[in-house]
C-alpha atoms as a PDB file:
ATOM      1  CA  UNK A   1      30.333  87.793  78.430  1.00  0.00           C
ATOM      2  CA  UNK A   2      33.796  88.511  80.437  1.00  0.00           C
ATOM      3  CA  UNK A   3      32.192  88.889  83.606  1.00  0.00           C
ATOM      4  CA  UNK A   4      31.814  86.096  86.634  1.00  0.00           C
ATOM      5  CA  UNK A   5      30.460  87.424  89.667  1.00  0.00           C
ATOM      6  CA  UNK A   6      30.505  85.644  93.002  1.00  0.00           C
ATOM      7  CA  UNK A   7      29.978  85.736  96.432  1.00  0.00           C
ATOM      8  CA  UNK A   8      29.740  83.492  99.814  1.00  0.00           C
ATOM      9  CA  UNK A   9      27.290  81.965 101.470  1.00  0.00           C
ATOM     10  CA  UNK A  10      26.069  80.397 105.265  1.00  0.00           C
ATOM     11  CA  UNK A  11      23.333  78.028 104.083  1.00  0.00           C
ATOM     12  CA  UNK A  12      21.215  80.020 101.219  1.00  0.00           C
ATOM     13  CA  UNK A  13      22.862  83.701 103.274  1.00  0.00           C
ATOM     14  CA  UNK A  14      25.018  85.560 101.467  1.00  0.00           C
ATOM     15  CA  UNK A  15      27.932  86.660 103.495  1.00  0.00           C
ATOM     16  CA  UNK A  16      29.788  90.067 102.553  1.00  0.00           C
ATOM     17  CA  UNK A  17      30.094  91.701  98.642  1.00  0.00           C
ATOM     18  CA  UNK A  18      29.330  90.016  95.663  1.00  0.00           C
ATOM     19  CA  UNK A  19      32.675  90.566  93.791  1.00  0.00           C
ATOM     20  CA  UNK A  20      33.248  90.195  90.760  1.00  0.00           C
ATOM     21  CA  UNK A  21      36.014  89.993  88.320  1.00  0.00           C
ATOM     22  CA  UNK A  22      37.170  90.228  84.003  1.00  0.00           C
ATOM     23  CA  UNK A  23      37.682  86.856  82.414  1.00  0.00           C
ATOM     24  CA  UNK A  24      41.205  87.683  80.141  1.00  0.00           C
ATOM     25  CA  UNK A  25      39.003  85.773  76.931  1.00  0.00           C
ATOM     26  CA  UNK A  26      37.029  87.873  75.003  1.00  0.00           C
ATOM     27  CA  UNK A  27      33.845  85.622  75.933  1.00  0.00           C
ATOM     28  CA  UNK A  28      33.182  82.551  77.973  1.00  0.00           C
ATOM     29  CA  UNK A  29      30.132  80.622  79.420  1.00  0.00           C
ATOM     30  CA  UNK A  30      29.370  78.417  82.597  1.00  0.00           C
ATOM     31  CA  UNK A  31      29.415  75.239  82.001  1.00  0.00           C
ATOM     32  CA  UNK A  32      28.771  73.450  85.545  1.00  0.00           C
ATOM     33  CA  UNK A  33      28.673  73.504  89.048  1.00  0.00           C
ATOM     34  CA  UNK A  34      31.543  74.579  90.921  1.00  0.00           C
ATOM     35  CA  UNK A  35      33.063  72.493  93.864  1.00  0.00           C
ATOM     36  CA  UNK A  36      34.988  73.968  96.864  1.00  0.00           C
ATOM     37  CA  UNK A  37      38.342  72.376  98.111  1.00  0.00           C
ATOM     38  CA  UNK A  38      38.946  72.018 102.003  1.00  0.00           C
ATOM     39  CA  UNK A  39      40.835  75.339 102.155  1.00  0.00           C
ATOM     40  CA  UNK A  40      37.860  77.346 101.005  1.00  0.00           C
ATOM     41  CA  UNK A  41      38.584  77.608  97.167  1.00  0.00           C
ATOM     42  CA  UNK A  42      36.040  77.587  94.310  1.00  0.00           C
ATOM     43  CA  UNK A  43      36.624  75.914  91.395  1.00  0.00           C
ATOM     44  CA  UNK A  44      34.110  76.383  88.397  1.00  0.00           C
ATOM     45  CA  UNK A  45      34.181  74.965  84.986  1.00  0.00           C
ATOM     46  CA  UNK A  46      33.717  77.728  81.869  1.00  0.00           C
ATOM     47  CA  UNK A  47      33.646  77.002  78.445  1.00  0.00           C
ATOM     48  CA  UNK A  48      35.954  79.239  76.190  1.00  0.00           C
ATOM     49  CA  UNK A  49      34.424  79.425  72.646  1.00  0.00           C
ATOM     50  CA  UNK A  50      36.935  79.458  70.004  1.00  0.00           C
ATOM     51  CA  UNK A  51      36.889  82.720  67.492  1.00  0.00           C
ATOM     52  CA  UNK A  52      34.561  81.368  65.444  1.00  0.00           C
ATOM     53  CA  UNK A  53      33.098  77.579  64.608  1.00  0.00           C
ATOM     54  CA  UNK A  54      32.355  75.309  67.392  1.00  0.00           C
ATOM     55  CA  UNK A  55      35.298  74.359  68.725  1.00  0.00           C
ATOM     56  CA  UNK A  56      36.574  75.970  72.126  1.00  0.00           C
ATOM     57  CA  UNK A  57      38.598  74.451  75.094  1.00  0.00           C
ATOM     58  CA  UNK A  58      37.231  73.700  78.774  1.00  0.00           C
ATOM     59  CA  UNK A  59      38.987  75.770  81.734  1.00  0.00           C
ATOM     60  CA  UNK A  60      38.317  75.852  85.092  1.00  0.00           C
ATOM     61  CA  UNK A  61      38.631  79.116  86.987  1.00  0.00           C
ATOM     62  CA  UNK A  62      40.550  78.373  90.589  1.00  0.00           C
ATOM     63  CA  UNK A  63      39.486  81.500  92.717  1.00  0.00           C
ATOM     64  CA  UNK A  64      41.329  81.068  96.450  1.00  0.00           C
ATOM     65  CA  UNK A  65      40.817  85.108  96.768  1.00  0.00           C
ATOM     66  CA  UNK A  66      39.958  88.025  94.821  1.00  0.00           C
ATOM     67  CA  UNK A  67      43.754  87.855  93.712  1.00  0.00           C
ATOM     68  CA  UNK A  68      44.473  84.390  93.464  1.00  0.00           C
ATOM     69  CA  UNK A  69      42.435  83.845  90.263  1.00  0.00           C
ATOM     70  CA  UNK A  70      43.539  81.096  87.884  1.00  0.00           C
ATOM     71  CA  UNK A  71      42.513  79.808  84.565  1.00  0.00           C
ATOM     72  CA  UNK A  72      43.384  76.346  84.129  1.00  0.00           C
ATOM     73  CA  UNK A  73      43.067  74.681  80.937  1.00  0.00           C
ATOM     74  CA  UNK A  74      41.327  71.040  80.840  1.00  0.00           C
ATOM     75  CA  UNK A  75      40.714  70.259  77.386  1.00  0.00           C
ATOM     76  CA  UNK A  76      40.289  71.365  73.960  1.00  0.00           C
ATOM     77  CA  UNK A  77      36.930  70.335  71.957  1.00  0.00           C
ATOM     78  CA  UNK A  78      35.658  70.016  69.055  1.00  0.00           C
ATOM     79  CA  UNK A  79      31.943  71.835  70.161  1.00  0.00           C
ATOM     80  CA  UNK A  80      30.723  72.381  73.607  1.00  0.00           C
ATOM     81  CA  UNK A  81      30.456  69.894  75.594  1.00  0.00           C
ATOM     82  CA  UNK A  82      27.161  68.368  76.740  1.00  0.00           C
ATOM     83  CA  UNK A  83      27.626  68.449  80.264  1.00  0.00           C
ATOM     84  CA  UNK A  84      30.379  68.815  82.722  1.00  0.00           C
ATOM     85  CA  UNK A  85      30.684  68.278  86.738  1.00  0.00           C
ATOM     86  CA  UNK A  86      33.775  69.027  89.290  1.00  0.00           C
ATOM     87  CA  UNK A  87      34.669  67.316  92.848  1.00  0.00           C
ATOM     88  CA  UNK A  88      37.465  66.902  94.704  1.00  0.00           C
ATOM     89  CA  UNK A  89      38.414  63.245  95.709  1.00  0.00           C
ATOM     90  CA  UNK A  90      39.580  62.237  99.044  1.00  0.00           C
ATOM     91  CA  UNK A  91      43.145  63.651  98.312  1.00  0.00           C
ATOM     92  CA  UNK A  92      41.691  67.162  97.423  1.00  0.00           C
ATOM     93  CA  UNK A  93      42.431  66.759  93.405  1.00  0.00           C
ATOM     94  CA  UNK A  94      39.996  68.569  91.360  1.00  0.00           C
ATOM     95  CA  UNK A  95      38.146  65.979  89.004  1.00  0.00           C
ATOM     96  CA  UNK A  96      36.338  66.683  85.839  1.00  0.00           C
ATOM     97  CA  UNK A  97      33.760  65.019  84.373  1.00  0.00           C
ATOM     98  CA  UNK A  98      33.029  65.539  80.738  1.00  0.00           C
ATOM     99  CA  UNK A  99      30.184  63.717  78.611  1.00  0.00           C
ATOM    100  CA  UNK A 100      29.938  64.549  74.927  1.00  0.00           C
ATOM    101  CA  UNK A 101      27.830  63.127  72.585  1.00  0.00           C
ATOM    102  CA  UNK A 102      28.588  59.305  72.835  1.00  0.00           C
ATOM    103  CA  UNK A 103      32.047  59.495  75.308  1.00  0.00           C
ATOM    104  CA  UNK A 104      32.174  60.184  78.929  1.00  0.00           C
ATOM    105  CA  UNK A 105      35.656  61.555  80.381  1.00  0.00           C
ATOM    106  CA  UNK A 106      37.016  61.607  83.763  1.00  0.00           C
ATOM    107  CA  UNK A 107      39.801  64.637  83.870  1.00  0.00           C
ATOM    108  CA  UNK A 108      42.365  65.052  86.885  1.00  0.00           C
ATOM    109  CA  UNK A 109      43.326  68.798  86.906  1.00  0.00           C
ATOM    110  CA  UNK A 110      46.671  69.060  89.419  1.00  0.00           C
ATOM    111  CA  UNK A 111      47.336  72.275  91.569  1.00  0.00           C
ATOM    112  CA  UNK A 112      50.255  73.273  89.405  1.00  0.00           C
ATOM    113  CA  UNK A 113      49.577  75.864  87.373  1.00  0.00           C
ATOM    114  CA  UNK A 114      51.212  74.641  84.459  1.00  0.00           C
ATOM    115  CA  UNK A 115      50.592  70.779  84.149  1.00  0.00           C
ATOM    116  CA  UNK A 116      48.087  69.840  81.920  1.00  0.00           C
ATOM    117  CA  UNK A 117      45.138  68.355  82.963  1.00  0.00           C
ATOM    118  CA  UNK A 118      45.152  64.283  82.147  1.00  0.00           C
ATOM    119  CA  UNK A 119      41.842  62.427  80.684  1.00  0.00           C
ATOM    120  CA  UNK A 120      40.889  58.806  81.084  1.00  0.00           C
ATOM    121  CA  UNK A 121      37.758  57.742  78.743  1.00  0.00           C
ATOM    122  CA  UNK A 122      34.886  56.087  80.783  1.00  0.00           C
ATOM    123  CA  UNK A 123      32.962  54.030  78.712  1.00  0.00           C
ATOM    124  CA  UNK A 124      35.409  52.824  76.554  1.00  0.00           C
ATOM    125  CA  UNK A 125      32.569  49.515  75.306  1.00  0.00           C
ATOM    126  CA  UNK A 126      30.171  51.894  74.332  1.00  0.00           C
ATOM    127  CA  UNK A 127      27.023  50.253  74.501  1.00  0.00           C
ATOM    128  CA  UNK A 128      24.193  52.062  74.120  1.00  0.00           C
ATOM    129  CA  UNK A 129      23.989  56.037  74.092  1.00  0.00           C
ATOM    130  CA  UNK A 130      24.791  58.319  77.234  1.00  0.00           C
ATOM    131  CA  UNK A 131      22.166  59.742  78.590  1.00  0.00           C
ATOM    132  CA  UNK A 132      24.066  61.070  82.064  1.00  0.00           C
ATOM    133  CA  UNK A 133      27.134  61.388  83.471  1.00  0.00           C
ATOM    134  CA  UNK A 134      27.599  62.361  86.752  1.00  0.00           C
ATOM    135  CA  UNK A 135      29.509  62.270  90.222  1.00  0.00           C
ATOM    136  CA  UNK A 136      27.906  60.854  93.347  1.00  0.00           C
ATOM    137  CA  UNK A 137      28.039  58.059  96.273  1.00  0.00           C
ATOM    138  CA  UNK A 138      27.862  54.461  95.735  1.00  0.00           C
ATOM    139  CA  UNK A 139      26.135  52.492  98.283  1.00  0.00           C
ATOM    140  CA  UNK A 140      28.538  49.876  99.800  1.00  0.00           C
ATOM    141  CA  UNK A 141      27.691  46.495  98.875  1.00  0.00           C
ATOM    142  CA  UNK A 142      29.398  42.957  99.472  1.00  0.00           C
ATOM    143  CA  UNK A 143      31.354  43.308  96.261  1.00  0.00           C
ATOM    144  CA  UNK A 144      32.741  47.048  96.815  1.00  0.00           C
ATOM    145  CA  UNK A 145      33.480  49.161  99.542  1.00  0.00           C
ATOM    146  CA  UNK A 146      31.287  52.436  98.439  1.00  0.00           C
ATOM    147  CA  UNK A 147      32.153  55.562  98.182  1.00  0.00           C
ATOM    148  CA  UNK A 148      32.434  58.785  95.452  1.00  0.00           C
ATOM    149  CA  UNK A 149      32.067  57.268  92.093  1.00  0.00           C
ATOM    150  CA  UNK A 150      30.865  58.209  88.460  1.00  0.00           C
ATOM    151  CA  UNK A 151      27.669  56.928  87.388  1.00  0.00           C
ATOM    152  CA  UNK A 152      27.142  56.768  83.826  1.00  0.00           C
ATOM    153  CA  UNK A 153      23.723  55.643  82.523  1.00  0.00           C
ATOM    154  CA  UNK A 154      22.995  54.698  79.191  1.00  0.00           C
ATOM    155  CA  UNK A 155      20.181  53.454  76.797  1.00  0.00           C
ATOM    156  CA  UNK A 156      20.478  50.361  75.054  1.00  0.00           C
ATOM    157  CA  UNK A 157      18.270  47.636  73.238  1.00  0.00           C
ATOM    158  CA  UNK A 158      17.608  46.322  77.047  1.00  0.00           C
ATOM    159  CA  UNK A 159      16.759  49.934  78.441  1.00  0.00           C
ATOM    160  CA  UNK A 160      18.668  51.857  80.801  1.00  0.00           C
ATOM    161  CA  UNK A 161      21.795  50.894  82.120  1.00  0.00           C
ATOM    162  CA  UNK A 162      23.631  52.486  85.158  1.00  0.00           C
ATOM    163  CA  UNK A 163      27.590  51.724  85.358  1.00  0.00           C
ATOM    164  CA  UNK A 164      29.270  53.006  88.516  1.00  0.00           C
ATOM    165  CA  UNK A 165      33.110  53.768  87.745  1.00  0.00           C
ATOM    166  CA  UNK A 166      35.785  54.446  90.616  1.00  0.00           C
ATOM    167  CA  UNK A 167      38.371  57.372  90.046  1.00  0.00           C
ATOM    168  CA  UNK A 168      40.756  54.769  88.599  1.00  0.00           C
ATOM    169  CA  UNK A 169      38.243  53.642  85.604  1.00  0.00           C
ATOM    170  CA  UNK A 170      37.249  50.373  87.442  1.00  0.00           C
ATOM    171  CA  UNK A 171      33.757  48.888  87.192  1.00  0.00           C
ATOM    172  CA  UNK A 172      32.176  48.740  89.982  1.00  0.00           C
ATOM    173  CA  UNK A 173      28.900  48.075  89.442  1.00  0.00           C
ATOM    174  CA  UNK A 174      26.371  47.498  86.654  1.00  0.00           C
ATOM    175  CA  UNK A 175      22.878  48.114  87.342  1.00  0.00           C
ATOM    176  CA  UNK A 176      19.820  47.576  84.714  1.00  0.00           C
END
């Protein structure tokens, strides 16, 4: 439970060790994906359960090498969340994506070590209940440019809904 073990690949070839390394909290879990930055790093979003109920707090481990290993601290929660994704934008700033029960979060977590992450709520309307939340391209259109974007589909009276969010919360598009 303290354990993450890694290693590098070419395509699906590992290259070198697998290494591994001791998480400082007495347990933890992966909760997601990681995503790499352009220098190489890996970035990979555990969830640190709290001593005992539900509650816990979301950290992502920043591994550049074997001794550049940080624990950076995104948000404390109530339970575990229901999902979470990581990406860098096109300025190479780790985002978060967080959906949890009915609420969908977009987290910026900056390279200092000791800035807190900062949260914006997606789907602040809430109509209907999240199904998914998750990072991916928008096709460009006449109305947008395109681009990475958060998708967030929900189910309402209608049926499903997909809502396409830039990095700054904008709408961008709305798709039954």
């Amino acid at each position: 439970p303290r354990t993450i073990s890694y290693a590098k690949l070419n395509g699906t070839v590992v290259e070198g060790d697998v290494e591994s390394f001791q998480s400082p909290h007495p347990a933890m879990e992966l909760v997601g994906r990681g995503a790499m930055d352009a220098g190489g790093g890996l970035h990979v979003p555990i969830w640190i359960p709290a001593p005992s109920g539900a509650a816990g707090e979301l950290r992502v481990v920043s591994l550049k090498t074997r001794r550049e290993i940080r624990f950076r601290s995104v948000v404390r929660l109530e339970s575990r969340p229901d999902r979470v994704e990581t990406t860098l934008d096109a300025a190479g700033q780790l985002r978060v994506l967080v959906a949890q029960g009915m609420d969908v979060d977009l987290y910026v977590v900056p390279p200092q070590l000791q800035a807190p992450a900062v949260g914006t709520r997606l789907n602040t309307k809430r109509e209907g209940k999240v199904v998914l939340g998750r990072f991916g391209v928008l096709p460009e259109s006449e109305t947008h440019p395109g681009g990475r974007a958060v998708m967030v589909l929900t189910r309402t009276e209608l049926g499903l809904v997909a809502t396409w969010y830039g990095f700054d919360r904008s709408v961008l598009q709305v798709q039954p």
